[in-house]
C-alpha atoms as a PDB file:
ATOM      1  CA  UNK A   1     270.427 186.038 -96.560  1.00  0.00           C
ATOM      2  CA  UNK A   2     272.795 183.180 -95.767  1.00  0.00           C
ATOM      3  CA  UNK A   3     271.965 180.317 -93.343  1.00  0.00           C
ATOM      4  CA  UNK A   4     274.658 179.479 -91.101  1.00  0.00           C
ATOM      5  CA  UNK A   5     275.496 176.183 -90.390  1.00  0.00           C
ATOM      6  CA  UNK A   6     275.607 174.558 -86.766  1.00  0.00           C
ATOM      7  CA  UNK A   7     278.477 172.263 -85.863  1.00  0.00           C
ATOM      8  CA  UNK A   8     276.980 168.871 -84.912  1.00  0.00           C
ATOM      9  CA  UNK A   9     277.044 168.690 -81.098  1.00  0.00           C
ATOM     10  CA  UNK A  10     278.462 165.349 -79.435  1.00  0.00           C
ATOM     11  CA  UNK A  11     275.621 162.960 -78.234  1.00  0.00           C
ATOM     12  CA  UNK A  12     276.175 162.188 -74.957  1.00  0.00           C
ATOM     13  CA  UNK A  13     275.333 158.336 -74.542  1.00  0.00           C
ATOM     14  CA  UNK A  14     271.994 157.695 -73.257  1.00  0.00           C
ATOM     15  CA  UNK A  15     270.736 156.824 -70.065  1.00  0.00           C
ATOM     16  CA  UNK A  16     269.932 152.896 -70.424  1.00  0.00           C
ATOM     17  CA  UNK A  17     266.285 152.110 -70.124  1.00  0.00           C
ATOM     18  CA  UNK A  18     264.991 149.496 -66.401  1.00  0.00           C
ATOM     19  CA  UNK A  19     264.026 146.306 -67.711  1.00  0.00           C
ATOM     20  CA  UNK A  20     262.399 145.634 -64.536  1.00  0.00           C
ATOM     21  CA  UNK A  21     260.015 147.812 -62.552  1.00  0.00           C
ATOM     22  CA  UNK A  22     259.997 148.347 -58.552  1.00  0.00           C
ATOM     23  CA  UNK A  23     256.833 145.860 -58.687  1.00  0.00           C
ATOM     24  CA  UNK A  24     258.946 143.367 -60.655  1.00  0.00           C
ATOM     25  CA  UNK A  25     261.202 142.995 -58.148  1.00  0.00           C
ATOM     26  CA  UNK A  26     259.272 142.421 -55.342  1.00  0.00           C
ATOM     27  CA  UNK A  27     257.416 139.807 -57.712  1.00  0.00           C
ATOM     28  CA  UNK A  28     260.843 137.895 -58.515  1.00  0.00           C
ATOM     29  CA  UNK A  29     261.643 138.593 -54.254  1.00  0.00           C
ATOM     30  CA  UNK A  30     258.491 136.746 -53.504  1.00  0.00           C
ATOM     31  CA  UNK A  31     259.230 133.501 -56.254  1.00  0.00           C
ATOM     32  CA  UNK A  32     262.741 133.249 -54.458  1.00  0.00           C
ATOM     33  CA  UNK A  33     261.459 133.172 -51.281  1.00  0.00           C
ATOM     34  CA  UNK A  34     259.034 130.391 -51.992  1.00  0.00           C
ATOM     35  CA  UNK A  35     262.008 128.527 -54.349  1.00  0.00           C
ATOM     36  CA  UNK A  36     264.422 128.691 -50.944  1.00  0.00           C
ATOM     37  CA  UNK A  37     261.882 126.936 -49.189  1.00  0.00           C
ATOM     38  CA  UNK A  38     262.438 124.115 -51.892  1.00  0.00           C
ATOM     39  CA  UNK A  39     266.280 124.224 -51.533  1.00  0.00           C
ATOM     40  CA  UNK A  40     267.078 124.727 -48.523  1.00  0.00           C
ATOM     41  CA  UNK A  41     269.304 122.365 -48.086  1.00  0.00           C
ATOM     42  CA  UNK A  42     271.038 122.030 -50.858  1.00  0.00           C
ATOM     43  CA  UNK A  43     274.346 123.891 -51.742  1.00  0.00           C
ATOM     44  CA  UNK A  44     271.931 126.001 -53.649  1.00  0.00           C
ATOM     45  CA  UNK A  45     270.007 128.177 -51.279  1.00  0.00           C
ATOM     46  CA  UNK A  46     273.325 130.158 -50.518  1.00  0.00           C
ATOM     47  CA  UNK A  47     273.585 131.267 -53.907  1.00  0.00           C
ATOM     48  CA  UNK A  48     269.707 132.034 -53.783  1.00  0.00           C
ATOM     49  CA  UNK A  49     269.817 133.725 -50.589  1.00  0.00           C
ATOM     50  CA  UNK A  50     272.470 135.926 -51.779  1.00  0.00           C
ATOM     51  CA  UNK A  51     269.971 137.081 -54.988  1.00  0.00           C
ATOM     52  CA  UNK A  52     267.381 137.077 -52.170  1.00  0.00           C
ATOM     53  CA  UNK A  53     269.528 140.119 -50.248  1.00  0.00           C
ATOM     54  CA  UNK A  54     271.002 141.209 -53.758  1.00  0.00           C
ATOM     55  CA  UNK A  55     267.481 142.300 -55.120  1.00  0.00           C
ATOM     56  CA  UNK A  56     266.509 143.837 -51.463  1.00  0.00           C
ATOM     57  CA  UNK A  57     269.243 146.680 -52.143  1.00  0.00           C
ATOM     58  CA  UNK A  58     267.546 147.272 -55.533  1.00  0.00           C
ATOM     59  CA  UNK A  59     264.182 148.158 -54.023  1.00  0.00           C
END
């Protein structure tokens, strides 16, 4: 009885694991909120309301 040998099949890159969860979202939605309260007017609160409505398409 011979065993036959099986060509290798070609592994399909996996799927990259979330670093963050749903909940960790909202959690880093809630610290920008409070942090554009801090900087609101400074140049800076653009660029943090931006990541504010970045991270609401996420969820």
């Amino acid at each position: 009885m011979s065993k036959t040998l099986e060509a290798p099949k070609p592994q399909e890159p996996q799927r990259a694991r979330a670093v963050f969860s749903q909940e960790d979202f909202e959690l880093i939605r809630m610290a920008i909120t409070h942090y554009m309260k801090e900087v609101k007017d400074t140049p800076q609160s653009v660029k943090y309301s931006n990541l504010y409505h970045r991270l609401g398409r996420v969820t």
